[in-house]
PDB file of N, CA and C in Angstrom:
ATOM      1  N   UNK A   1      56.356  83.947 120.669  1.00  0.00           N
ATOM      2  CA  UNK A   1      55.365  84.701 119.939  1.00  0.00           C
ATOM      3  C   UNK A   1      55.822  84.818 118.481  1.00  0.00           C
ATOM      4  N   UNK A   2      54.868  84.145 116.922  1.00  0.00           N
ATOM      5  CA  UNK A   2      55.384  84.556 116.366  1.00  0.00           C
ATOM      6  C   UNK A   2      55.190  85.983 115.439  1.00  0.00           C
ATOM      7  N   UNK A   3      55.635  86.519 114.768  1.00  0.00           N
ATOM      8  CA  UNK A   3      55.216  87.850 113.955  1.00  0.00           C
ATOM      9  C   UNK A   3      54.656  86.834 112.683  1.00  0.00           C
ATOM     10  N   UNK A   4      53.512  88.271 112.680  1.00  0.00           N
ATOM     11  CA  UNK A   4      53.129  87.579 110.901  1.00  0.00           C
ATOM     12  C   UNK A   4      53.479  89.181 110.509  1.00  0.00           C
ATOM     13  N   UNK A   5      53.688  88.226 109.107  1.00  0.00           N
ATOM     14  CA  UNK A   5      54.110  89.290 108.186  1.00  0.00           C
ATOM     15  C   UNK A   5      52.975  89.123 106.539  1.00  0.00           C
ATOM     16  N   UNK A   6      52.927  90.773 106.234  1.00  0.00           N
ATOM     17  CA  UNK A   6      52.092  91.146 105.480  1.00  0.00           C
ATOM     18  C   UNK A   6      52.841  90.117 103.548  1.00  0.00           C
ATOM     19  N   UNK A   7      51.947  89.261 103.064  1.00  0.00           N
ATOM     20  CA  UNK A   7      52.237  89.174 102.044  1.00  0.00           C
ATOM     21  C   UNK A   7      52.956  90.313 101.245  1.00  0.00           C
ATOM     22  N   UNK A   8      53.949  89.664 100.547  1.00  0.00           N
ATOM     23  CA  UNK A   8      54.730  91.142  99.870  1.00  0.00           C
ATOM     24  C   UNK A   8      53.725  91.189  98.389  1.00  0.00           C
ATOM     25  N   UNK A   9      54.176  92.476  97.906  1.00  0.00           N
ATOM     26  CA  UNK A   9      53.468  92.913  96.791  1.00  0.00           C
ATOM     27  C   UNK A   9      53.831  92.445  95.624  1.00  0.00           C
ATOM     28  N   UNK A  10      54.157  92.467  94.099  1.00  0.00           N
ATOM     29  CA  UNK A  10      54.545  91.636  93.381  1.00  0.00           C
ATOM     30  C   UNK A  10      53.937  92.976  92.323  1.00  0.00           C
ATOM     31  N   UNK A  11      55.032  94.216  91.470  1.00  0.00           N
ATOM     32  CA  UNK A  11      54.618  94.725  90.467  1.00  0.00           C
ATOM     33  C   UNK A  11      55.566  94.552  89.583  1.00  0.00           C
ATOM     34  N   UNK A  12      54.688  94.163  88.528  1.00  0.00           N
ATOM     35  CA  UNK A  12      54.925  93.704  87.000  1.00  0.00           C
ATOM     36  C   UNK A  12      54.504  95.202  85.882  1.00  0.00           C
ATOM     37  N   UNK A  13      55.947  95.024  84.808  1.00  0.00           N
ATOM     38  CA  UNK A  13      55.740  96.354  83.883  1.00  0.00           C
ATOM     39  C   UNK A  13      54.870  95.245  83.152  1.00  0.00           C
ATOM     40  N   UNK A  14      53.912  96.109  82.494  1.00  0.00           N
ATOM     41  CA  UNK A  14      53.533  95.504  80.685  1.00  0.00           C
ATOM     42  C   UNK A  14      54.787  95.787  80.214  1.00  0.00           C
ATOM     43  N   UNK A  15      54.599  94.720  78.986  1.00  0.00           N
ATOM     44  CA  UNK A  15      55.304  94.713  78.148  1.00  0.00           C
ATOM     45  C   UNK A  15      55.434  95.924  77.144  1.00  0.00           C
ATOM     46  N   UNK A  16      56.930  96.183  76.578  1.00  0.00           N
ATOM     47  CA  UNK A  16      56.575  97.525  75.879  1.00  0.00           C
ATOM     48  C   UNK A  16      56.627  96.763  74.079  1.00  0.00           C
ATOM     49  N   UNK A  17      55.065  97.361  73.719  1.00  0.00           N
ATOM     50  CA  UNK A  17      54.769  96.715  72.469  1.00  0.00           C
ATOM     51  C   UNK A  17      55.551  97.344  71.543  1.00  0.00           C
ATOM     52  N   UNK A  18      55.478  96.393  70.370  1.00  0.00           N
ATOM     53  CA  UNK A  18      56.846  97.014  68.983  1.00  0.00           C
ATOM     54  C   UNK A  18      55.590  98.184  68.276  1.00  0.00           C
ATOM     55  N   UNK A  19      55.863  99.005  67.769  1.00  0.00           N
ATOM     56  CA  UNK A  19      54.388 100.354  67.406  1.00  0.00           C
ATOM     57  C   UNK A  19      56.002 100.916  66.260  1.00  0.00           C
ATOM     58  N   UNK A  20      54.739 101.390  65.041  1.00  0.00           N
ATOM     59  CA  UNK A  20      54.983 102.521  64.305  1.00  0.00           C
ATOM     60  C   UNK A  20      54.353 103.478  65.302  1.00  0.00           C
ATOM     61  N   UNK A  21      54.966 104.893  64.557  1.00  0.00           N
ATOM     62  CA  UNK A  21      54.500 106.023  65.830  1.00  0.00           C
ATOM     63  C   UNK A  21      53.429 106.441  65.107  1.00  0.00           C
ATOM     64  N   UNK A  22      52.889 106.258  64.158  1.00  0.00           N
ATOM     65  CA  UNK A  22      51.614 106.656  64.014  1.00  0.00           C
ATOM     66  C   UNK A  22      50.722 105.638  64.222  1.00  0.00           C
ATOM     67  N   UNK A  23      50.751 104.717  64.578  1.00  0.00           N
ATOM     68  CA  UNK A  23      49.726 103.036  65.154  1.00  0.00           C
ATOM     69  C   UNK A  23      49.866 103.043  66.931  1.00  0.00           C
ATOM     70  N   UNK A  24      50.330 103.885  67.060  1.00  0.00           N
ATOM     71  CA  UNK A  24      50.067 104.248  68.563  1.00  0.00           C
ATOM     72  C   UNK A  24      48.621 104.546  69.089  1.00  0.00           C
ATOM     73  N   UNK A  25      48.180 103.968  69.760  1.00  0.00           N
ATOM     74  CA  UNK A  25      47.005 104.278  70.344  1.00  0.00           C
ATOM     75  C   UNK A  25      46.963 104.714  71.361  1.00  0.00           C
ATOM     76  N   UNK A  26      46.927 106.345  72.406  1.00  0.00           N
ATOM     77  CA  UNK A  26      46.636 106.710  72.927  1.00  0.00           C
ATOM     78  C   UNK A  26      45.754 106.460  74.277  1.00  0.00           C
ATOM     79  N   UNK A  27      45.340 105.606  73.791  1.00  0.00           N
ATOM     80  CA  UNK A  27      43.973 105.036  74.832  1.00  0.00           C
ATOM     81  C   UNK A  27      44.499 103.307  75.452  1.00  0.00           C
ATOM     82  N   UNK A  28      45.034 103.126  74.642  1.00  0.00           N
ATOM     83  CA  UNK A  28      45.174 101.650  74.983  1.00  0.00           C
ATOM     84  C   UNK A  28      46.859 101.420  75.024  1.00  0.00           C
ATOM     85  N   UNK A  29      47.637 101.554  74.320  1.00  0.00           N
ATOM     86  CA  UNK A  29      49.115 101.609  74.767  1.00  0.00           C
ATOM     87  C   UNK A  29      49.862 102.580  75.790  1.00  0.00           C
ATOM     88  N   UNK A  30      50.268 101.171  76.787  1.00  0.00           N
ATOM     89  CA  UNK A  30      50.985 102.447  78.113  1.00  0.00           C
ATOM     90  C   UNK A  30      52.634 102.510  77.886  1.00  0.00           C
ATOM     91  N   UNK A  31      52.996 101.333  77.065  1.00  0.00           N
ATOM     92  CA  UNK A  31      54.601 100.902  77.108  1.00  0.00           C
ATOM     93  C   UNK A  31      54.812 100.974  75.349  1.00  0.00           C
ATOM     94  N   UNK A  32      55.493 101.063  75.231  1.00  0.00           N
ATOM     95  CA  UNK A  32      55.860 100.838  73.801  1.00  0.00           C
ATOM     96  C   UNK A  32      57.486 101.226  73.508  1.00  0.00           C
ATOM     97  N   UNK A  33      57.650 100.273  72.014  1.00  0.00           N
ATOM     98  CA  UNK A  33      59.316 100.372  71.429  1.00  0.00           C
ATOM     99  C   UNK A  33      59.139 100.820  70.231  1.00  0.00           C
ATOM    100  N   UNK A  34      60.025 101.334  70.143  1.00  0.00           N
ATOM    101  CA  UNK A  34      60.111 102.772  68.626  1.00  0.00           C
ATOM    102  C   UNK A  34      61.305 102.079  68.437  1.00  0.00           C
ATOM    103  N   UNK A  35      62.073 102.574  66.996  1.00  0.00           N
ATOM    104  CA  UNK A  35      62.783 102.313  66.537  1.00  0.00           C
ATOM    105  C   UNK A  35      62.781 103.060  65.342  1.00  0.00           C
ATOM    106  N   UNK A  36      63.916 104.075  65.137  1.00  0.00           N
ATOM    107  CA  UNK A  36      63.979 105.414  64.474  1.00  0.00           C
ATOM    108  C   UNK A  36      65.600 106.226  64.970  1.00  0.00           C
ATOM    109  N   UNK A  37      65.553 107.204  63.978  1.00  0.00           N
ATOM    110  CA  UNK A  37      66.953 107.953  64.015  1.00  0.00           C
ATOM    111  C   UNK A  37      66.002 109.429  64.727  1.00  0.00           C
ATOM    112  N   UNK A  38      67.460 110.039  65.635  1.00  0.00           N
ATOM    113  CA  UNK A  38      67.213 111.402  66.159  1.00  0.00           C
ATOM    114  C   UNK A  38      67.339 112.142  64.634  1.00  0.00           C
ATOM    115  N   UNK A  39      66.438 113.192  64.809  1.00  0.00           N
ATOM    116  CA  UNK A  39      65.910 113.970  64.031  1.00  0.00           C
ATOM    117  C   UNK A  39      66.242 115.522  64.633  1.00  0.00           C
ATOM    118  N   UNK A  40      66.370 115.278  65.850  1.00  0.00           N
ATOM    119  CA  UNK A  40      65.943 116.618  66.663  1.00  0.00           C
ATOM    120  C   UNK A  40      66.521 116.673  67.826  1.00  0.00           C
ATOM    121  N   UNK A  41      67.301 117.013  68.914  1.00  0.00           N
ATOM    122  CA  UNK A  41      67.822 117.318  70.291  1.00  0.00           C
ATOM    123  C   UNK A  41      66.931 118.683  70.838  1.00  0.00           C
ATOM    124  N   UNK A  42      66.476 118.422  71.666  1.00  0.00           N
ATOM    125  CA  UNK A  42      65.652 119.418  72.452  1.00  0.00           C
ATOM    126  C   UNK A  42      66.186 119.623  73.958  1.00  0.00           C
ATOM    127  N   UNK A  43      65.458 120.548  74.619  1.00  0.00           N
ATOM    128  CA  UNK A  43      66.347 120.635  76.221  1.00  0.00           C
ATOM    129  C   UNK A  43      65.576 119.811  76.800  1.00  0.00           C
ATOM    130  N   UNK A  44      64.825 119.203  76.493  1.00  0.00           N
ATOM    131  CA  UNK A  44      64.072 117.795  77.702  1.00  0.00           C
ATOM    132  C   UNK A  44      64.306 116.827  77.153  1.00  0.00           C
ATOM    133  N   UNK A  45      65.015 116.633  75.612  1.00  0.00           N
ATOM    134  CA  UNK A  45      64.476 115.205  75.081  1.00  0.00           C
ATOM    135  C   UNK A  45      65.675 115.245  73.597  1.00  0.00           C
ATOM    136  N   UNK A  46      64.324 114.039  72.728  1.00  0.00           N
ATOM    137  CA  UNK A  46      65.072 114.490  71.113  1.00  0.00           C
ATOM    138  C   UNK A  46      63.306 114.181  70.537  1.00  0.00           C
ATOM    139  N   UNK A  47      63.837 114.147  69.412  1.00  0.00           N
ATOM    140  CA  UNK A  47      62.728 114.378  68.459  1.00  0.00           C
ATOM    141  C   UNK A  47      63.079 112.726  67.968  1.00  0.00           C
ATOM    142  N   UNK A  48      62.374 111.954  67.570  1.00  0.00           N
ATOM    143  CA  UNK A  48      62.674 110.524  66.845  1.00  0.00           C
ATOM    144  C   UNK A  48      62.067 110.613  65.614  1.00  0.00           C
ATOM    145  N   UNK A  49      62.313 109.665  64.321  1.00  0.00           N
ATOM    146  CA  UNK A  49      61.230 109.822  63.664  1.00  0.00           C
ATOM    147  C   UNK A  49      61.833 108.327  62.935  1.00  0.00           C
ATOM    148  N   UNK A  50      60.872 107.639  62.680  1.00  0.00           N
ATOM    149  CA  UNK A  50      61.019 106.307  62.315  1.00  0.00           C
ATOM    150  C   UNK A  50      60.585 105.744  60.870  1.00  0.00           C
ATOM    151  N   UNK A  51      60.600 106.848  59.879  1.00  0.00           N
ATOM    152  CA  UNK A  51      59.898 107.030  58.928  1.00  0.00           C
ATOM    153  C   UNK A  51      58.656 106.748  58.098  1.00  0.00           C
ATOM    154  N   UNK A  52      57.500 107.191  59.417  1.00  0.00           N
ATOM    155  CA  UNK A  52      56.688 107.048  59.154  1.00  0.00           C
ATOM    156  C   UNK A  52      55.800 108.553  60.102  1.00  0.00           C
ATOM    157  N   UNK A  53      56.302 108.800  61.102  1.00  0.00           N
ATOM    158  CA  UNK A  53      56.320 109.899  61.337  1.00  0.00           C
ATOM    159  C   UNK A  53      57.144 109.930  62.469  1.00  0.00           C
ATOM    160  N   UNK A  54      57.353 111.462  63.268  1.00  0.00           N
ATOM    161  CA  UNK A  54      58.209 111.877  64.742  1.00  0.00           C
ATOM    162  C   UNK A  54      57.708 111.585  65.743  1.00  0.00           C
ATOM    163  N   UNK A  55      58.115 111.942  67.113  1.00  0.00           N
ATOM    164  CA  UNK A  55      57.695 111.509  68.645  1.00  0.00           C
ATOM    165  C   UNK A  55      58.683 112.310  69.297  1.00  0.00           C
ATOM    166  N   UNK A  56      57.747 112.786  70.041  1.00  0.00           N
ATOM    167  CA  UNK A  56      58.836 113.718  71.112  1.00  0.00           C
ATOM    168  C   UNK A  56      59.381 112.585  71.834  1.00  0.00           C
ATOM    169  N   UNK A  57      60.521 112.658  72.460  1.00  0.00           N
ATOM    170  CA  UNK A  57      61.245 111.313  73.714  1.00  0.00           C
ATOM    171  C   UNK A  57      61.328 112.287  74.541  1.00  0.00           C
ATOM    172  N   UNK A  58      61.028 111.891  75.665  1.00  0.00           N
ATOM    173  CA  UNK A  58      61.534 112.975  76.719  1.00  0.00           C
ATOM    174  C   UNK A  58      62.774 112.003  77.402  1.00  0.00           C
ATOM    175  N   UNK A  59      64.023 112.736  77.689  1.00  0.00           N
ATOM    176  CA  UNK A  59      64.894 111.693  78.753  1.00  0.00           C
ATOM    177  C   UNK A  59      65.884 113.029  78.901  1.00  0.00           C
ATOM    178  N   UNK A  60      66.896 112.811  80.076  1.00  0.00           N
ATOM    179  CA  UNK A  60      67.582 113.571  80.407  1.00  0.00           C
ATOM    180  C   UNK A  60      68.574 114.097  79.431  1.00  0.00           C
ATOM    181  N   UNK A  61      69.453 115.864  80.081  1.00  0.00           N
ATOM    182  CA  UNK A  61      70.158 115.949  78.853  1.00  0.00           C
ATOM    183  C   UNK A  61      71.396 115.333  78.816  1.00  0.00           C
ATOM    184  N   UNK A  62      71.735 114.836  79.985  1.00  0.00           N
ATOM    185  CA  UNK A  62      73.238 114.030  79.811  1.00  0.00           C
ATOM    186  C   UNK A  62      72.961 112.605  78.894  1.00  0.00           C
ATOM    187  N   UNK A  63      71.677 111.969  78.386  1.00  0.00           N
ATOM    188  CA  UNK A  63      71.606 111.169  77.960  1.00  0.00           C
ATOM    189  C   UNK A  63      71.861 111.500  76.443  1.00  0.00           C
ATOM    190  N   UNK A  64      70.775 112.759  76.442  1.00  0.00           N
ATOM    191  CA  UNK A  64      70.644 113.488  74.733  1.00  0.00           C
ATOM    192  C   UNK A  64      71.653 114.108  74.283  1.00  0.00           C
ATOM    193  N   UNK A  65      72.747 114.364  75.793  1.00  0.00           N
ATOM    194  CA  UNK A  65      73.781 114.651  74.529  1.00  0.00           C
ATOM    195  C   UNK A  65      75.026 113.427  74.412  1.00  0.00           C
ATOM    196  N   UNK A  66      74.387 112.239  74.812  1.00  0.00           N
ATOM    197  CA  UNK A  66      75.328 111.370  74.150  1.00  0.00           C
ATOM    198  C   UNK A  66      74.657 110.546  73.003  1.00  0.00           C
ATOM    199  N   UNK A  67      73.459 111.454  72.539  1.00  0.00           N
ATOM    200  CA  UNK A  67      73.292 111.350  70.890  1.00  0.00           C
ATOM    201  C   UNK A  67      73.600 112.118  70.028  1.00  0.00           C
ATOM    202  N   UNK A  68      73.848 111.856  68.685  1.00  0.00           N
ATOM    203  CA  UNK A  68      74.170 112.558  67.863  1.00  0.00           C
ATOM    204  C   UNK A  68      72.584 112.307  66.812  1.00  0.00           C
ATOM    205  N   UNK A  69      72.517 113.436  65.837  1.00  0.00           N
ATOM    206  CA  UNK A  69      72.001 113.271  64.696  1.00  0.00           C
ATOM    207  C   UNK A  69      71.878 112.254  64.155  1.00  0.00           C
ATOM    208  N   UNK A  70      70.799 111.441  63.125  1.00  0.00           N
ATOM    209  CA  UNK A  70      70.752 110.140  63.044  1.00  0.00           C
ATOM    210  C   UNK A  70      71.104 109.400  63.058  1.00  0.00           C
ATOM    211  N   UNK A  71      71.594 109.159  65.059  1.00  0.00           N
ATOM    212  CA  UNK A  71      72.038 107.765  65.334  1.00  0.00           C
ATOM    213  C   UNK A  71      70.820 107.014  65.450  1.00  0.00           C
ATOM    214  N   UNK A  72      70.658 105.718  65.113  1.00  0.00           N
ATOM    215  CA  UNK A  72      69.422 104.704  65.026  1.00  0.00           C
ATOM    216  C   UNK A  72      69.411 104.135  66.365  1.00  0.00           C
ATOM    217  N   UNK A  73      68.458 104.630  66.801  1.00  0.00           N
ATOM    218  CA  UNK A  73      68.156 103.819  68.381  1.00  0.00           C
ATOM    219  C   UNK A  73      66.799 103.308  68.800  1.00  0.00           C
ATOM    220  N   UNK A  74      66.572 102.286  69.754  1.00  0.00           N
ATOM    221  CA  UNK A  74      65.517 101.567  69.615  1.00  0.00           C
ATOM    222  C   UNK A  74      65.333 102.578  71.280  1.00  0.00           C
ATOM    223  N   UNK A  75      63.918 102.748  71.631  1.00  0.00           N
ATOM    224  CA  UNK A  75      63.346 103.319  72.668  1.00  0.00           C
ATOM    225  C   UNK A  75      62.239 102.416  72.886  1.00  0.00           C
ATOM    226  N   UNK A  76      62.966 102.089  74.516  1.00  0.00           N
ATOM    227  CA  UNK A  76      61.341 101.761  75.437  1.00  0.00           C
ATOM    228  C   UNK A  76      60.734 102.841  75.970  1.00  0.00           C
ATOM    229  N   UNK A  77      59.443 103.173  75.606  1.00  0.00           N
ATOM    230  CA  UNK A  77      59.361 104.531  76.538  1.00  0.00           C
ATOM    231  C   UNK A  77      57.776 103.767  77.173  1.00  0.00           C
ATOM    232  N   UNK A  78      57.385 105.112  78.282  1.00  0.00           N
ATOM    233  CA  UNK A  78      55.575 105.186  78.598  1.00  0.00           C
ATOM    234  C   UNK A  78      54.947 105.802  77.926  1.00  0.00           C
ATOM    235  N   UNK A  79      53.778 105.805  77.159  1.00  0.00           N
ATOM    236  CA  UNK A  79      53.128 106.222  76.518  1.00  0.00           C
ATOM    237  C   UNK A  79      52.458 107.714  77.608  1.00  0.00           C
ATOM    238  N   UNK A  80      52.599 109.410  77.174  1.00  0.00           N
ATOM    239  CA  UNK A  80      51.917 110.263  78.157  1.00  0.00           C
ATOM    240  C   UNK A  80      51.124 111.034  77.061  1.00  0.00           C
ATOM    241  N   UNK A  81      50.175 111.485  77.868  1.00  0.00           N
ATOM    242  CA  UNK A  81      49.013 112.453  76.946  1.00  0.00           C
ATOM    243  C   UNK A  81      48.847 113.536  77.765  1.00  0.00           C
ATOM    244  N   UNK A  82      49.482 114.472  77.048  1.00  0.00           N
ATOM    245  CA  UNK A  82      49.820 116.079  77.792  1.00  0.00           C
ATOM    246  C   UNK A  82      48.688 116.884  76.698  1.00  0.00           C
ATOM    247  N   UNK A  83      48.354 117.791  77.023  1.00  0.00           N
ATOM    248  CA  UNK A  83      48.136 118.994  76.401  1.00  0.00           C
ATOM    249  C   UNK A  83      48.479 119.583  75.168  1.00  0.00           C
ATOM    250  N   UNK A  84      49.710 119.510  74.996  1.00  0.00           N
ATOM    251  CA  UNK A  84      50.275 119.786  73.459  1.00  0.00           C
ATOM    252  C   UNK A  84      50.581 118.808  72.921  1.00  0.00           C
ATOM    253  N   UNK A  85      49.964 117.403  73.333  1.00  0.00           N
ATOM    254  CA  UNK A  85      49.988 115.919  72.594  1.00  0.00           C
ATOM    255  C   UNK A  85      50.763 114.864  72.637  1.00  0.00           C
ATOM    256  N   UNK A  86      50.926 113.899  72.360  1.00  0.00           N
ATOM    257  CA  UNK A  86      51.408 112.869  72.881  1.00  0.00           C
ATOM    258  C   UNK A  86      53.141 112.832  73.123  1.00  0.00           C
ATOM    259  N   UNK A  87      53.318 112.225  74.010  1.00  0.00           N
ATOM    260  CA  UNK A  87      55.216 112.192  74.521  1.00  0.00           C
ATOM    261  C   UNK A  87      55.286 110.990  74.885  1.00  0.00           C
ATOM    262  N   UNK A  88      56.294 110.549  75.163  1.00  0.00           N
ATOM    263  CA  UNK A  88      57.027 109.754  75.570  1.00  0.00           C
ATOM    264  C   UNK A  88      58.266 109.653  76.253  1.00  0.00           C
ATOM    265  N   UNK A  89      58.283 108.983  77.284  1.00  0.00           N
ATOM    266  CA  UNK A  89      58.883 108.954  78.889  1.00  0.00           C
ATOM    267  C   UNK A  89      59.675 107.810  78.527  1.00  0.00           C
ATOM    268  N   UNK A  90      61.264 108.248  77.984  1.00  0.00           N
ATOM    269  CA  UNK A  90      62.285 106.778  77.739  1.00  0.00           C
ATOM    270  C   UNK A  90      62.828 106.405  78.931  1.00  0.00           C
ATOM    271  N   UNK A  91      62.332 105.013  79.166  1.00  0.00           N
ATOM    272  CA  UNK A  91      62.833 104.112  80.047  1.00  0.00           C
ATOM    273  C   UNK A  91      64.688 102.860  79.889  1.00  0.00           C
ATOM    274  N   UNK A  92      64.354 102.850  78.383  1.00  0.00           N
ATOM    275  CA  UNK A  92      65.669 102.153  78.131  1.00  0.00           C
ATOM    276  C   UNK A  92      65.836 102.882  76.331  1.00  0.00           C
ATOM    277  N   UNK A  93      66.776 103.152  76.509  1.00  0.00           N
ATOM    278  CA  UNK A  93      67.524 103.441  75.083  1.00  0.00           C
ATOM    279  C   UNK A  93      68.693 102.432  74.284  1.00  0.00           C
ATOM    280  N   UNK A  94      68.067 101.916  73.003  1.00  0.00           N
ATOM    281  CA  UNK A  94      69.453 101.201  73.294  1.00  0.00           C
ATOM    282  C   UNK A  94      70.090 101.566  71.301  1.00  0.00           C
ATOM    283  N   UNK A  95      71.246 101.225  71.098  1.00  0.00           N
ATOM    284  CA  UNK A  95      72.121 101.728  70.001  1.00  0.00           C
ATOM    285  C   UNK A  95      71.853 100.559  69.169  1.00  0.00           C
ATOM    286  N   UNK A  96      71.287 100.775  67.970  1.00  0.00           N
ATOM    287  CA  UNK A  96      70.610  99.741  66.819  1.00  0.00           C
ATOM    288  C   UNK A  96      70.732 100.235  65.605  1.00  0.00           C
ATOM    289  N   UNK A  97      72.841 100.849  65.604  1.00  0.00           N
ATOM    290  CA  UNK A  97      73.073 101.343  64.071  1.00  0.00           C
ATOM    291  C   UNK A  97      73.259 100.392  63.422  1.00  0.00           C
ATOM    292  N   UNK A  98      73.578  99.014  64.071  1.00  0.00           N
ATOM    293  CA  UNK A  98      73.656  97.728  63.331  1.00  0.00           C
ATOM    294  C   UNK A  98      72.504  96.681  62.932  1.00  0.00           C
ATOM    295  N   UNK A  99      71.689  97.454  63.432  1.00  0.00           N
ATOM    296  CA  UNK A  99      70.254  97.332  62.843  1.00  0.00           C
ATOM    297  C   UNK A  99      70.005  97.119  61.059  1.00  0.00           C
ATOM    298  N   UNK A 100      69.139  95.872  60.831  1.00  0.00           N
ATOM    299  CA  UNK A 100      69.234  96.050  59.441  1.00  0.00           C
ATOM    300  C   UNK A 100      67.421  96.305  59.461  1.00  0.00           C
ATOM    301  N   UNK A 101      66.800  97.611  59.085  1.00  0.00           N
ATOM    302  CA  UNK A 101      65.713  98.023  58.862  1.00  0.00           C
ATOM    303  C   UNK A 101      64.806  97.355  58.131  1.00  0.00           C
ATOM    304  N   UNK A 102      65.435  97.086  57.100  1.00  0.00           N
ATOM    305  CA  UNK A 102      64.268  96.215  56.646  1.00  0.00           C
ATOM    306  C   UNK A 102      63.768  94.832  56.884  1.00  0.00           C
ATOM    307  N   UNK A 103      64.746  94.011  57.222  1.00  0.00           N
ATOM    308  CA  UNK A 103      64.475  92.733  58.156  1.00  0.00           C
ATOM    309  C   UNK A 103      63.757  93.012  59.414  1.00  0.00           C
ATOM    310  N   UNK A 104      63.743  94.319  60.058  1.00  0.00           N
ATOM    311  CA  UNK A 104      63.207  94.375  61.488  1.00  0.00           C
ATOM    312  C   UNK A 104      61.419  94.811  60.861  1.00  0.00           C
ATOM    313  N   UNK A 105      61.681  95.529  59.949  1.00  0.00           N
ATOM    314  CA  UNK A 105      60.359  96.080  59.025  1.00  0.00           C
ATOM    315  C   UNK A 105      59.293  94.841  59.202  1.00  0.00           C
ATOM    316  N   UNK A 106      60.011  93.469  58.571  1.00  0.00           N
ATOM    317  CA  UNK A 106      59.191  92.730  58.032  1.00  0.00           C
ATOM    318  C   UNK A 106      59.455  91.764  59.101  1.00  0.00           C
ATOM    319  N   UNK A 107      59.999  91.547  59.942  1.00  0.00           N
ATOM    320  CA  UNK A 107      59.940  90.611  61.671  1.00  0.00           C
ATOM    321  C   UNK A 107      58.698  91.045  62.405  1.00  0.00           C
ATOM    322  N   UNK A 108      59.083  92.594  62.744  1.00  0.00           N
ATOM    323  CA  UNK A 108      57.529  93.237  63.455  1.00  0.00           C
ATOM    324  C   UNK A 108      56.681  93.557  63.015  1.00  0.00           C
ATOM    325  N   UNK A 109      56.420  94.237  61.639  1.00  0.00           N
ATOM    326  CA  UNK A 109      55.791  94.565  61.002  1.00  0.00           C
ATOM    327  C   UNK A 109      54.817  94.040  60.236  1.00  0.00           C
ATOM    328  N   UNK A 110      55.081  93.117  59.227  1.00  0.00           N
ATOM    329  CA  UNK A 110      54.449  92.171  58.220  1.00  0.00           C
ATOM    330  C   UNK A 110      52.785  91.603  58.897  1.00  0.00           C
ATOM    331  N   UNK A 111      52.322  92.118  57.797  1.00  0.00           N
ATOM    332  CA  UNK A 111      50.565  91.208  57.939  1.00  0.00           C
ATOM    333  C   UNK A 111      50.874  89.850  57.226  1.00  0.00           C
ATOM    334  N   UNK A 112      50.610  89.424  58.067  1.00  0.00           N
ATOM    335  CA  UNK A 112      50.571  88.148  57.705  1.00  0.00           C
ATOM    336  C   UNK A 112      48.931  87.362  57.738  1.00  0.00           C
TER     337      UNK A 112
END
């Protein structure tokens, strides 16, 4: 006798898009990457701000307190729409003090 077995499932993240935090769209971005210095340590999160404007991050505090004050870090987060306005749910954090800003400015950034 043989068994059948149920096709397995197959889930895929979107991709998390490169966004200034004010070109965030609410409606249409679920993933997104920031890239900005802590501004702020909070008890759920930090504050980012990428100079163009801030973003709450939400992530644990053993994570937030192995940041300091403007260390430059790149964030994958989920895009959430709460009540007191938009957040973000960091999925990967990563350390980008060797980051040169303005080359990344004009890599992701630039109209071309």
């Amino acid at each position: 006798m043989s068994e059948q077995t149920s096709p397995r499932k197959v889930f895929h993240k979107l991709p998390a898009a490169y966004k200034k935090i004010p070109d965030i769209d609410m409606e249409r971005d679920i993933r997104v990457r920031l890239l900005g210095k802590v501004v702020e340590k909070t008890d759920d999160g930090i504050m980012l701000s990428d100079g163009f404007s801030n973003a709450r991050i939400l992530i644990s505090k053993e994570i937030a307190d192995g940041l300091n004050l403007d260390d430059q870090i790149r964030v994958f987060a989920r895009v959430l729409i709460t009540e007191t306005g938009p957040e973000f749910r960091a999925e990967i954090i990563q350390d980008m003090h060797v980051a040169d800003m303005e080359l990344y400015q004009k890599v992701f950034f630039s109209q071309v």
